[in-house]
C-alpha atoms as a PDB file:
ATOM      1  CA  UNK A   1     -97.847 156.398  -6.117  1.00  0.00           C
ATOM      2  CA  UNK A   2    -100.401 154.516  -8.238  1.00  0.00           C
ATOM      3  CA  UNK A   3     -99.327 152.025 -10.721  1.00  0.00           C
ATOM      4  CA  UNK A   4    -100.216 154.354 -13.547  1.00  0.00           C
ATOM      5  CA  UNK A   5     -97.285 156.781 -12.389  1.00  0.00           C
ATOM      6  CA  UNK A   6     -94.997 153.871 -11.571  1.00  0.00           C
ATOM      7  CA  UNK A   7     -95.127 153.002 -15.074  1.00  0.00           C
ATOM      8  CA  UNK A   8     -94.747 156.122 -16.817  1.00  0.00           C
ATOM      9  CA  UNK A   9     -91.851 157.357 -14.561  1.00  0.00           C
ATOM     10  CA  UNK A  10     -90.300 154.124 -15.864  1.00  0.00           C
ATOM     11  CA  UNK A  11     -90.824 154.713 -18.885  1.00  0.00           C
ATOM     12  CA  UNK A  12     -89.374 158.127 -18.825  1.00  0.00           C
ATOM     13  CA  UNK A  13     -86.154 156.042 -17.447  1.00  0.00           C
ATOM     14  CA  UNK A  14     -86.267 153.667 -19.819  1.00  0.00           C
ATOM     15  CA  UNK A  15     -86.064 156.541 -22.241  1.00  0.00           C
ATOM     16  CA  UNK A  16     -83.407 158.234 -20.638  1.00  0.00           C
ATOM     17  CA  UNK A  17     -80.765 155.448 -21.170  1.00  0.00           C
ATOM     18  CA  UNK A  18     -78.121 155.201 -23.554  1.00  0.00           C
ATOM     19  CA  UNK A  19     -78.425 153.265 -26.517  1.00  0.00           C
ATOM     20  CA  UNK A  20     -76.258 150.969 -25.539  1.00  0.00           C
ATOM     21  CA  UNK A  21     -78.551 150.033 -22.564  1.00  0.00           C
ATOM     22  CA  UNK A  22     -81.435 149.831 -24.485  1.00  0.00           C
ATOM     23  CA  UNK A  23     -80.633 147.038 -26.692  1.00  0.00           C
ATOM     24  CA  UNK A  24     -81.424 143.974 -25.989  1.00  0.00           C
ATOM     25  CA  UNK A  25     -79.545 142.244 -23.476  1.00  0.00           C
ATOM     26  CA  UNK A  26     -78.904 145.188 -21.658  1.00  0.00           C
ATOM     27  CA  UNK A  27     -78.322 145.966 -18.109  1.00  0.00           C
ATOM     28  CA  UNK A  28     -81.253 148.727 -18.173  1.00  0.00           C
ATOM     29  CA  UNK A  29     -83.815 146.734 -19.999  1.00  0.00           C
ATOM     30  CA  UNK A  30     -83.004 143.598 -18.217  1.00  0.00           C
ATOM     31  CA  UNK A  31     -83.109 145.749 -14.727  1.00  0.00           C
ATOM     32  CA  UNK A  32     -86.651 146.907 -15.883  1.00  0.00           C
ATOM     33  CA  UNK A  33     -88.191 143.709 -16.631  1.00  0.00           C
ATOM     34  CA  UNK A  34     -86.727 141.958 -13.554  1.00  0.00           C
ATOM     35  CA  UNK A  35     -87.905 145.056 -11.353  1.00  0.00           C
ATOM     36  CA  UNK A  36     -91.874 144.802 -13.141  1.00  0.00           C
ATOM     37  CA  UNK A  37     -92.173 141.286 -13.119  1.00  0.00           C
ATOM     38  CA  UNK A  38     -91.098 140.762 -10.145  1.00  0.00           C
ATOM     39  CA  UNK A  39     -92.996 143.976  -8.347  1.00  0.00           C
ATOM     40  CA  UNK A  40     -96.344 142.406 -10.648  1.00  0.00           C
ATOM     41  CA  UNK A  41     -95.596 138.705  -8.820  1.00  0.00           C
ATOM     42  CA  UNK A  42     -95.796 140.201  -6.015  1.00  0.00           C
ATOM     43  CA  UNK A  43     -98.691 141.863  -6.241  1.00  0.00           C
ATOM     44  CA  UNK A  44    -100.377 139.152  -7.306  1.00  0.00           C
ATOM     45  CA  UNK A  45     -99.197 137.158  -4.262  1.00  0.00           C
ATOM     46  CA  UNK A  46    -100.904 139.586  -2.485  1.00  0.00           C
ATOM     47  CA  UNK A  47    -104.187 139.844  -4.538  1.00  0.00           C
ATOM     48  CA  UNK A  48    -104.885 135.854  -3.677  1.00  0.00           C
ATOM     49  CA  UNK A  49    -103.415 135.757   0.009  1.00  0.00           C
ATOM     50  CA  UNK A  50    -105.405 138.891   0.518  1.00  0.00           C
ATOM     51  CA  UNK A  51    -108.585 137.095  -1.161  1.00  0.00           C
ATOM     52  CA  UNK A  52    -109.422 139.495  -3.571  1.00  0.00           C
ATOM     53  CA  UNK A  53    -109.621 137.515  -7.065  1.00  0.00           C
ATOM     54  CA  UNK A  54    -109.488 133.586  -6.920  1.00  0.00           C
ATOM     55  CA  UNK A  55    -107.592 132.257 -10.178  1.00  0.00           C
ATOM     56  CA  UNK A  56    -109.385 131.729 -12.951  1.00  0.00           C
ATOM     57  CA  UNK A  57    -109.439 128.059 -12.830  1.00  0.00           C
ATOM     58  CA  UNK A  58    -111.547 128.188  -9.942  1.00  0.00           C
ATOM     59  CA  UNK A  59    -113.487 131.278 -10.748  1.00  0.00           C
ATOM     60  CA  UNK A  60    -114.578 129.112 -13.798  1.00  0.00           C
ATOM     61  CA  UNK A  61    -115.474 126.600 -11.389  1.00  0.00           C
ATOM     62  CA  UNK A  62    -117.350 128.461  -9.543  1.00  0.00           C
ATOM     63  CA  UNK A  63    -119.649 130.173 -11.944  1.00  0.00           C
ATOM     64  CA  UNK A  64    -120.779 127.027 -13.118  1.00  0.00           C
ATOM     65  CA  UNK A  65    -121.499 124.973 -10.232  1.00  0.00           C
ATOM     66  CA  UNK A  66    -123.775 128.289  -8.829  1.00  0.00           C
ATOM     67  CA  UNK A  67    -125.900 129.249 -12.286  1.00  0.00           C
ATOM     68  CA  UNK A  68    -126.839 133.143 -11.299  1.00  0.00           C
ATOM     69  CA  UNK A  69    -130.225 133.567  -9.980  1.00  0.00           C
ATOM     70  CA  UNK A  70    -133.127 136.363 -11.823  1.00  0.00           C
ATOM     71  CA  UNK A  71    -132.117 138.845  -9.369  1.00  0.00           C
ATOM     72  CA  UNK A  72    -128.619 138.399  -9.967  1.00  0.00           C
ATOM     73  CA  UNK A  73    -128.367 138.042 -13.907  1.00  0.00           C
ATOM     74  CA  UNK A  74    -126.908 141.472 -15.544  1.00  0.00           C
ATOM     75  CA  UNK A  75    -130.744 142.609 -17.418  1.00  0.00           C
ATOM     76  CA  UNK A  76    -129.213 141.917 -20.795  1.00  0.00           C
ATOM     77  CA  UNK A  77    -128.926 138.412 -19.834  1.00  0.00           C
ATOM     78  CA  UNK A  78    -131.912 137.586 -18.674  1.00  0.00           C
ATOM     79  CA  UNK A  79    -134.470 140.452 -20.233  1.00  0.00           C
ATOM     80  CA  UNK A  80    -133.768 143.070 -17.355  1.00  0.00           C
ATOM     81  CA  UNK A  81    -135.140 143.433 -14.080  1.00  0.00           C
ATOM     82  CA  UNK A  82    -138.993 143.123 -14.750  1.00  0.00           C
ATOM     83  CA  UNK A  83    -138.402 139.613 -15.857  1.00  0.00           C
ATOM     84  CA  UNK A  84    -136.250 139.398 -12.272  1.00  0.00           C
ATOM     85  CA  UNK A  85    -139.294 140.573 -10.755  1.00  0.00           C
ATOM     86  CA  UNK A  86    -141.715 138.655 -12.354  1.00  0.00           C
ATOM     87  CA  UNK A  87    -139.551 135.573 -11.076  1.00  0.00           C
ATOM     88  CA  UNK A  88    -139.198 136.607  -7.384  1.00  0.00           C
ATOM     89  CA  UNK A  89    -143.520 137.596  -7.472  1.00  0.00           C
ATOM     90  CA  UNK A  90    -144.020 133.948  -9.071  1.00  0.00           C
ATOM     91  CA  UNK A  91    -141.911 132.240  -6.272  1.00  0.00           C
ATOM     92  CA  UNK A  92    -143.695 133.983  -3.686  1.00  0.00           C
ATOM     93  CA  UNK A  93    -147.506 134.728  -4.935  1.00  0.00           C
ATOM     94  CA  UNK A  94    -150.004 132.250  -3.875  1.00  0.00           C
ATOM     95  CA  UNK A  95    -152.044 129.745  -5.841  1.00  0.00           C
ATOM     96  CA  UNK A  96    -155.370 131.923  -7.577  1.00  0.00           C
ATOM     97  CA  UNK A  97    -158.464 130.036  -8.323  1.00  0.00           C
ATOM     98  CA  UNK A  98    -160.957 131.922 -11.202  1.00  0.00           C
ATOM     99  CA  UNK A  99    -162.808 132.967  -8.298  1.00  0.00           C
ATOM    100  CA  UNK A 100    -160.206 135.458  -6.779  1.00  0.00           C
ATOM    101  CA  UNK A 101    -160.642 137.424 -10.180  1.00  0.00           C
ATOM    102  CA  UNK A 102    -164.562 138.331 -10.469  1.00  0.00           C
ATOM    103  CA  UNK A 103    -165.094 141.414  -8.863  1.00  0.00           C
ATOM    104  CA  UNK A 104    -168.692 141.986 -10.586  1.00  0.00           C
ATOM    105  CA  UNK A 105    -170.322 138.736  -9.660  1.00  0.00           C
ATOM    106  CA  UNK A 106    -173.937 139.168  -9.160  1.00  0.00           C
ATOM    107  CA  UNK A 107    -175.724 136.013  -9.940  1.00  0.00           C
ATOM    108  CA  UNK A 108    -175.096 132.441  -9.228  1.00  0.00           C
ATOM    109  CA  UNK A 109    -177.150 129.180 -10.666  1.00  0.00           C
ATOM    110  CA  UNK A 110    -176.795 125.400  -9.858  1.00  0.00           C
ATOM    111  CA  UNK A 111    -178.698 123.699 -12.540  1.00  0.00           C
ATOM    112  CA  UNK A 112    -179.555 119.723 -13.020  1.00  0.00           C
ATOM    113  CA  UNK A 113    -179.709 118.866 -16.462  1.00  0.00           C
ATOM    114  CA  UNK A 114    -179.759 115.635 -17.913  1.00  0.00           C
ATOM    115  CA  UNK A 115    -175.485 115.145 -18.156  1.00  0.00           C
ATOM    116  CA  UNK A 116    -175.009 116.328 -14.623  1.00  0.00           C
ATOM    117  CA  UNK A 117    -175.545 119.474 -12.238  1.00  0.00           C
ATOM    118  CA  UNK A 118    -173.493 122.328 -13.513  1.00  0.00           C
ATOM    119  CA  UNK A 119    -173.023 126.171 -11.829  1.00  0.00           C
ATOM    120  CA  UNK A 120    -173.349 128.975 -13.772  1.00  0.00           C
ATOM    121  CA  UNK A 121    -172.010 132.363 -12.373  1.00  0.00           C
ATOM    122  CA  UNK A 122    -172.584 135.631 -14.062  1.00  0.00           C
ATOM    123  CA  UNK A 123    -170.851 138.855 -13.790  1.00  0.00           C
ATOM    124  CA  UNK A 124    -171.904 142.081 -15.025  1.00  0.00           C
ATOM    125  CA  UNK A 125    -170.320 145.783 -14.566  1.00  0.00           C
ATOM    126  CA  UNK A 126    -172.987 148.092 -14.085  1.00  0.00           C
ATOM    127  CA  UNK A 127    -169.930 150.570 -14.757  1.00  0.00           C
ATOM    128  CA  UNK A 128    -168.513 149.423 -17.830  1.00  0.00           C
ATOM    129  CA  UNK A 129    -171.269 147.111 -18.605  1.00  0.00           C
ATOM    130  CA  UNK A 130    -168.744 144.054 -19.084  1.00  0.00           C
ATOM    131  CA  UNK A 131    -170.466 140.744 -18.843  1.00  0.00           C
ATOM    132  CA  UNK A 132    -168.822 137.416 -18.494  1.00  0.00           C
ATOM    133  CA  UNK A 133    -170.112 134.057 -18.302  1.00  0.00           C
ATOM    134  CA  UNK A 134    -168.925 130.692 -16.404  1.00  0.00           C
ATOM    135  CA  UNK A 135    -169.850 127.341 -16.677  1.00  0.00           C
ATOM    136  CA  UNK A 136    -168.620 125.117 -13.978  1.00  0.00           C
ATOM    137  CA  UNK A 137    -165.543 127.098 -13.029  1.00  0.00           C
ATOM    138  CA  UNK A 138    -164.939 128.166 -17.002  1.00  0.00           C
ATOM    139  CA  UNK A 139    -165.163 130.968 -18.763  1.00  0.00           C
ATOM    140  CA  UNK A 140    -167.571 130.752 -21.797  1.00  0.00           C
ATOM    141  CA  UNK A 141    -168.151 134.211 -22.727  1.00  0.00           C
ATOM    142  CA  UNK A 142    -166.365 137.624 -21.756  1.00  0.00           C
ATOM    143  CA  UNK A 143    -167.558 141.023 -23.111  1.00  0.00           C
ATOM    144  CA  UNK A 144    -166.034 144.364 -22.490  1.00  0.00           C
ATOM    145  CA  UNK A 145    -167.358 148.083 -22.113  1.00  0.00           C
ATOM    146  CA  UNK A 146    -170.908 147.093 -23.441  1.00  0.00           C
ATOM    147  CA  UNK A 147    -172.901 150.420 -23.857  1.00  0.00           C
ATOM    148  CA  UNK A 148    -176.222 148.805 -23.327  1.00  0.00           C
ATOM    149  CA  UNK A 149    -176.609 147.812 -19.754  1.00  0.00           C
ATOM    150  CA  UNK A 150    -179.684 145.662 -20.054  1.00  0.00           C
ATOM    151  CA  UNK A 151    -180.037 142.483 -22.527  1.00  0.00           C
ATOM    152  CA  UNK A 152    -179.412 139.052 -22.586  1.00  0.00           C
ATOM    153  CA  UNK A 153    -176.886 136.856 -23.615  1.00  0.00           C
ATOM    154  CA  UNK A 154    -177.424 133.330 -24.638  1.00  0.00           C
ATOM    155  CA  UNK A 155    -174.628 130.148 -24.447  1.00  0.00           C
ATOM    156  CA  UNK A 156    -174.456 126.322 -24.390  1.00  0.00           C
ATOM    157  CA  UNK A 157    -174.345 124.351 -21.101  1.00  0.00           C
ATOM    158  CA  UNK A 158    -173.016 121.115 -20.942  1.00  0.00           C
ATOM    159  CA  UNK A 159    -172.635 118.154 -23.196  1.00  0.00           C
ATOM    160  CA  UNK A 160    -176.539 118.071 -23.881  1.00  0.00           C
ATOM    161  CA  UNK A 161    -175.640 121.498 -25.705  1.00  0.00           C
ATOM    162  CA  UNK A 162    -178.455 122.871 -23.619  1.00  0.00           C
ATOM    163  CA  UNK A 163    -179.654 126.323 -24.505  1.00  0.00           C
ATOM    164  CA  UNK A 164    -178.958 128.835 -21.746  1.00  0.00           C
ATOM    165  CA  UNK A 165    -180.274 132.622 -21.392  1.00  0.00           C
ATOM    166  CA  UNK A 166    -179.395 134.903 -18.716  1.00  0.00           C
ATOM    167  CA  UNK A 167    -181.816 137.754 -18.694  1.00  0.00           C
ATOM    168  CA  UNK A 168    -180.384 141.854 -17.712  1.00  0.00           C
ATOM    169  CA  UNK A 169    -183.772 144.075 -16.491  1.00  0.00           C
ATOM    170  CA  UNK A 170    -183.506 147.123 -14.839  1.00  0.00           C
ATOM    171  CA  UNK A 171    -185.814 147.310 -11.770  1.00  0.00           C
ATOM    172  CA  UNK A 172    -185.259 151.483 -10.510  1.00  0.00           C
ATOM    173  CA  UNK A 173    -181.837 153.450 -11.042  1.00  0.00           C
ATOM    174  CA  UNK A 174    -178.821 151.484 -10.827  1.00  0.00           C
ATOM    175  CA  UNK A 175    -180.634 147.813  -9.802  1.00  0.00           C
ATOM    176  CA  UNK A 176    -180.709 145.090 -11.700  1.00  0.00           C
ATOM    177  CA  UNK A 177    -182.575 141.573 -11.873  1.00  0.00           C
ATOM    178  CA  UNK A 178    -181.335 138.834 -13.263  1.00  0.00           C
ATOM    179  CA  UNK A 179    -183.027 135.697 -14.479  1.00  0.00           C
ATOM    180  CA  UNK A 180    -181.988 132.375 -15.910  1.00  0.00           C
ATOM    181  CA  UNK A 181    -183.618 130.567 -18.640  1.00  0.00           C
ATOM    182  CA  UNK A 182    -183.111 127.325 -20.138  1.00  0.00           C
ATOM    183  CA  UNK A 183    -184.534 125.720 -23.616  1.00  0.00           C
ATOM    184  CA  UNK A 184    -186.691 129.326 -23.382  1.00  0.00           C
ATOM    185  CA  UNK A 185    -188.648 128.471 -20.201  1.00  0.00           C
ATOM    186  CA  UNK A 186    -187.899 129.547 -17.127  1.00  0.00           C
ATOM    187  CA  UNK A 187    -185.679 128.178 -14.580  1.00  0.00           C
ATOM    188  CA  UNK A 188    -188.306 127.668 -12.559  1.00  0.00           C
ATOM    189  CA  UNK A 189    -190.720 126.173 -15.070  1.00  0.00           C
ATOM    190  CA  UNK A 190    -188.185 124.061 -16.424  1.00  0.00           C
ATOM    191  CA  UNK A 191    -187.113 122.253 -13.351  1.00  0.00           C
ATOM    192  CA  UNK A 192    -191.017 121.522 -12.805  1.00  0.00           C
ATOM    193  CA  UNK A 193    -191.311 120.538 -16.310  1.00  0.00           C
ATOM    194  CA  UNK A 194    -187.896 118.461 -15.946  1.00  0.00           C
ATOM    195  CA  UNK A 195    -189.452 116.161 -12.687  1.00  0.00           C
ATOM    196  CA  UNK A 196    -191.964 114.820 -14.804  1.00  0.00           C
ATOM    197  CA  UNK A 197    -190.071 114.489 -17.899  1.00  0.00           C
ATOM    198  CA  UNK A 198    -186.915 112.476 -16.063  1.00  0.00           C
ATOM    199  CA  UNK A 199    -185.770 110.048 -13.776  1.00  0.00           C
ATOM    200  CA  UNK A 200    -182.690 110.423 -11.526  1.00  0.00           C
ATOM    201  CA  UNK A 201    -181.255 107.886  -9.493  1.00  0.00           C
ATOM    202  CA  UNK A 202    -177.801 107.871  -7.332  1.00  0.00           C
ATOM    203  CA  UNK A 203    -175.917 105.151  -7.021  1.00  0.00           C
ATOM    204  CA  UNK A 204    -172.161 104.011  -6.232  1.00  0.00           C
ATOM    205  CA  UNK A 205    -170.296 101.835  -8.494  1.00  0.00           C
ATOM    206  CA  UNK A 206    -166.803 100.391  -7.921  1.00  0.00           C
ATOM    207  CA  UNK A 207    -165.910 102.714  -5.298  1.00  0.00           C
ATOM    208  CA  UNK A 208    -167.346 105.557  -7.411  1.00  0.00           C
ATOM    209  CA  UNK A 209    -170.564 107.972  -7.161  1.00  0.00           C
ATOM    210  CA  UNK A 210    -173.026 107.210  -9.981  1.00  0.00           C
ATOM    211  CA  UNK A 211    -175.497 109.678 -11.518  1.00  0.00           C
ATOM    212  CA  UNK A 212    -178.163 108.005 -13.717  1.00  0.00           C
ATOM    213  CA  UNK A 213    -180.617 109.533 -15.755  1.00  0.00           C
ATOM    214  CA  UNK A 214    -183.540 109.032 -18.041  1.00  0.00           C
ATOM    215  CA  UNK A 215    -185.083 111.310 -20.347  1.00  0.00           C
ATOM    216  CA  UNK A 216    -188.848 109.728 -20.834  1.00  0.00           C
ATOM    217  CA  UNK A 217    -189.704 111.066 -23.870  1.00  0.00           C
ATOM    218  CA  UNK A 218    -186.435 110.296 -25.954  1.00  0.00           C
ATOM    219  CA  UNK A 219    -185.651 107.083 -23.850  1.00  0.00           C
ATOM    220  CA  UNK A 220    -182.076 108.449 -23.672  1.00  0.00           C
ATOM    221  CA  UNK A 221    -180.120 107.213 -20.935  1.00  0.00           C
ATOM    222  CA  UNK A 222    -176.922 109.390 -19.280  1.00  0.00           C
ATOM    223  CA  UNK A 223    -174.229 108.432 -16.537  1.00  0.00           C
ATOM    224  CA  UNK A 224    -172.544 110.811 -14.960  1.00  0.00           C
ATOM    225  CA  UNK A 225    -172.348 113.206 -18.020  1.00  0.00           C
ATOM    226  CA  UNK A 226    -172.079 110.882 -21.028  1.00  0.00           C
ATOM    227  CA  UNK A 227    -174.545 109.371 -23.008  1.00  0.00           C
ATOM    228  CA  UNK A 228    -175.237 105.764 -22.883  1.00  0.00           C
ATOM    229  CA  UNK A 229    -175.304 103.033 -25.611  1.00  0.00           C
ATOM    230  CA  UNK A 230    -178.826 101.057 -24.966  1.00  0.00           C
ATOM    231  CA  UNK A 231    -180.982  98.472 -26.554  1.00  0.00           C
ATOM    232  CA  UNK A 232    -184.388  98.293 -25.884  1.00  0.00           C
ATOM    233  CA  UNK A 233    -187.511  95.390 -26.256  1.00  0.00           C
ATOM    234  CA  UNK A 234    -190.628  94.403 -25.498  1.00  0.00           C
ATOM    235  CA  UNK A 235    -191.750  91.868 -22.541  1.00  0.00           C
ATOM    236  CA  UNK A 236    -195.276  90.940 -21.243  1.00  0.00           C
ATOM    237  CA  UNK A 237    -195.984  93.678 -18.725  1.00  0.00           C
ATOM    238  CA  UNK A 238    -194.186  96.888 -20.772  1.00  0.00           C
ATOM    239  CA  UNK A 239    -190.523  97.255 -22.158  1.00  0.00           C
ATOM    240  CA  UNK A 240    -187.409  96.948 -20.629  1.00  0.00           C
ATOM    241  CA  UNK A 241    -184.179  99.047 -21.612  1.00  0.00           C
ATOM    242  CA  UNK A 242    -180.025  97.623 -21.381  1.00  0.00           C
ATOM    243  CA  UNK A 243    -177.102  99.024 -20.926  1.00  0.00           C
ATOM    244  CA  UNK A 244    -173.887  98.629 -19.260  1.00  0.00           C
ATOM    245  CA  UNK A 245    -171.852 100.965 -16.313  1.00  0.00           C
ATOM    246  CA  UNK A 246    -168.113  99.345 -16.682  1.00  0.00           C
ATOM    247  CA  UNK A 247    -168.818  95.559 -15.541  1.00  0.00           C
ATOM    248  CA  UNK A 248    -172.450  96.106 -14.416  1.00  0.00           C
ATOM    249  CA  UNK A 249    -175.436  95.048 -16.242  1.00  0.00           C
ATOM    250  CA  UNK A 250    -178.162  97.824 -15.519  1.00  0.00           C
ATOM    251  CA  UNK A 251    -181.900  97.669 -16.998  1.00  0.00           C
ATOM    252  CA  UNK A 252    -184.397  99.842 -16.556  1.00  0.00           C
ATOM    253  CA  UNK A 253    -187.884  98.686 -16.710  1.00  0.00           C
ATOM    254  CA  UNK A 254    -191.164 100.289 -17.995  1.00  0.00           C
ATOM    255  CA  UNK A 255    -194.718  99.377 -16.735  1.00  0.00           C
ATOM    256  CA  UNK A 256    -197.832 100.864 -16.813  1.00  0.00           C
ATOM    257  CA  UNK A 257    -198.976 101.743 -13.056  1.00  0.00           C
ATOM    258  CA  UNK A 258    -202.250 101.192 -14.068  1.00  0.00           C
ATOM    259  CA  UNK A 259    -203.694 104.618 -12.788  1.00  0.00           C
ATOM    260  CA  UNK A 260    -204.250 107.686 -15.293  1.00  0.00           C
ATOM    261  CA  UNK A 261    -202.342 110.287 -13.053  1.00  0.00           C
ATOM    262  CA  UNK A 262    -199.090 107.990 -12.622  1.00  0.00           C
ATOM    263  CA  UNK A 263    -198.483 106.825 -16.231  1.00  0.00           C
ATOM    264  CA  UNK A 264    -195.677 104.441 -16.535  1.00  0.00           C
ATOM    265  CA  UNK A 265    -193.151 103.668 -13.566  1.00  0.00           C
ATOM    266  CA  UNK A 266    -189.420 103.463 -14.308  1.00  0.00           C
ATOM    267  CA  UNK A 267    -187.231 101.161 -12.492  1.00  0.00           C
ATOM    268  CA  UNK A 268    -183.672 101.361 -12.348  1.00  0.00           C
ATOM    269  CA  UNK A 269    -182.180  97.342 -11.861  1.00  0.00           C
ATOM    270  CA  UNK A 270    -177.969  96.897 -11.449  1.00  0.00           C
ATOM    271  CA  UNK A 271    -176.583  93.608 -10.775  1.00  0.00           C
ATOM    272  CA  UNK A 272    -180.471  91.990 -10.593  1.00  0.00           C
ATOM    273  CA  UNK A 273    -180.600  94.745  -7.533  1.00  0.00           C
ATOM    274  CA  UNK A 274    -183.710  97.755  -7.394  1.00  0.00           C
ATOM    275  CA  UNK A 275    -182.816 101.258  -7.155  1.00  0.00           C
ATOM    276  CA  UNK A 276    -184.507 103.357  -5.279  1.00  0.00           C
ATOM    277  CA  UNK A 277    -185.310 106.802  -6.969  1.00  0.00           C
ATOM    278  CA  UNK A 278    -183.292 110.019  -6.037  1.00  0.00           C
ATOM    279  CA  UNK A 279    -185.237 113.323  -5.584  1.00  0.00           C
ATOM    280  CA  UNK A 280    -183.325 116.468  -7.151  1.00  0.00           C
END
């Protein structure tokens, strides 16, 4: 018999006795709670020999030296089983770069401005017409479900805040071309126009690679993205511009080469040391 029946046939006993053995003290109610507590010890003798329920002191114990995990937390503790899921996917799921996402990339531009080269990759839906823009690995511009197909959409490149246009024409059906400009001429054109506008030379510095360039026709000198503090004067044979990479004392020197077609030659000098012009 189950305990359930134990107790109630004792309990019909227990109701079944005389008065006299009812009260307090008496043989039936004494015989009843020797009987229980002593069937209950016994039971519970069996319970932790058997292995079935440590005691609660080192149940406690237990449960906090090993903290549930997501898959084991009850869902009210922890926000339910998605959230356990989400944990178990996170521990498991690989590293994803921005790359792994673009599933409607169609164009991709390396461009060398004056504060470094940067990449600009383009995507474009020809379902949805969603168009999204990156700038050396970061996303500058996202639109969704765009009715018009064709276009262009212009953005900011760089700390130069260079003006950037990417061009959507339709060639036949469903193809499209896609062009870059930049400053409104282009990519082509620019890069032409930028050769004999600039100077670029590559250097290394304290371990480091070095990126130097000069914009003729503002005299603005960059390194490696950031503009440079200079101070320029006049000498005998042209003009001669300072300015400083970390504990190097560069100059760069204008003179006249003397012929029509070649203008003025820049020179580049670090540490009283001539660098030779890079080619980009």
């Amino acid at each position: 018999p189950t305990r359930e029946c134990e107790e109630g046939e004792e309990r019909l006993a227990w109701a079944a006795l005389p008065a006299e053995a009812r009260r307090p003290g008496g043989e039936g109610r004494g015989s009843r709670h020797d009987s229980r507590g002593r069937r209950l010890r016994e039971e519970g003798r069996c319970e932790q020999v058997r292995g079935r329920a440590p005691p609660p002191s080192e149940a406690l114990s237990l449960a906090r030296a090993q903290p549930p995990s997501c898959e084991q937390r009850p869902k009210g503790a922890s926000g339910g089983a998605a959230r356990g899921a989400a944990c178990r996917e996170s521990r498991t799921r690989p590293h994803c770069s921005y790359q792994d996402n673009m599933t409607d990339l169609v164009a991709v531009w390396e461009v060398a401005l004056s504060d470094g080269i940067h990449k600009i990759e383009f995507e474009h839906g020809t379902t949805s017409g969603k168009r999204v823009v990156y700038v050396d690995g970061k996303e500058i511009m996202r639109k969704e479900w765009m009715f018009k197909l064709v276009g262009k959409e212009t953005f900011i490149v760089g700390e130069a805040k260079t003006k950037a246009t990417i061009n959507i024409d339709a060639i036949s059906g469903f193809a499209y071309e896609y062009t870059l400009e930049i400053n409104g001429k282009s990519l082509k054109k620019y890069m032409e126009n930028r050769a004999k506008t600039t100077n670029t030379w590559l250097l290394t510095l304290d371990g480091g690679d070095c990126r130097i360039v000069l914009e003729k026709d503002t005299m603005d000198v960059w390194c490696n993205g950031k503009k440079m503090e200079t101070a320029g004067e006049f000498v005998d044979n042209g003009t001669e511009t300072h300015f400083s990479v970390g504990n190097h004392d560069c100059c760069i020197k204008a003179v006249s080469s003397g012929k029509k077609r070649e203008g003025i030659i820049h020179t580049l000098i670090v540490d009283d040391r001539e660098i030779p012009e890079a080619l980009e």
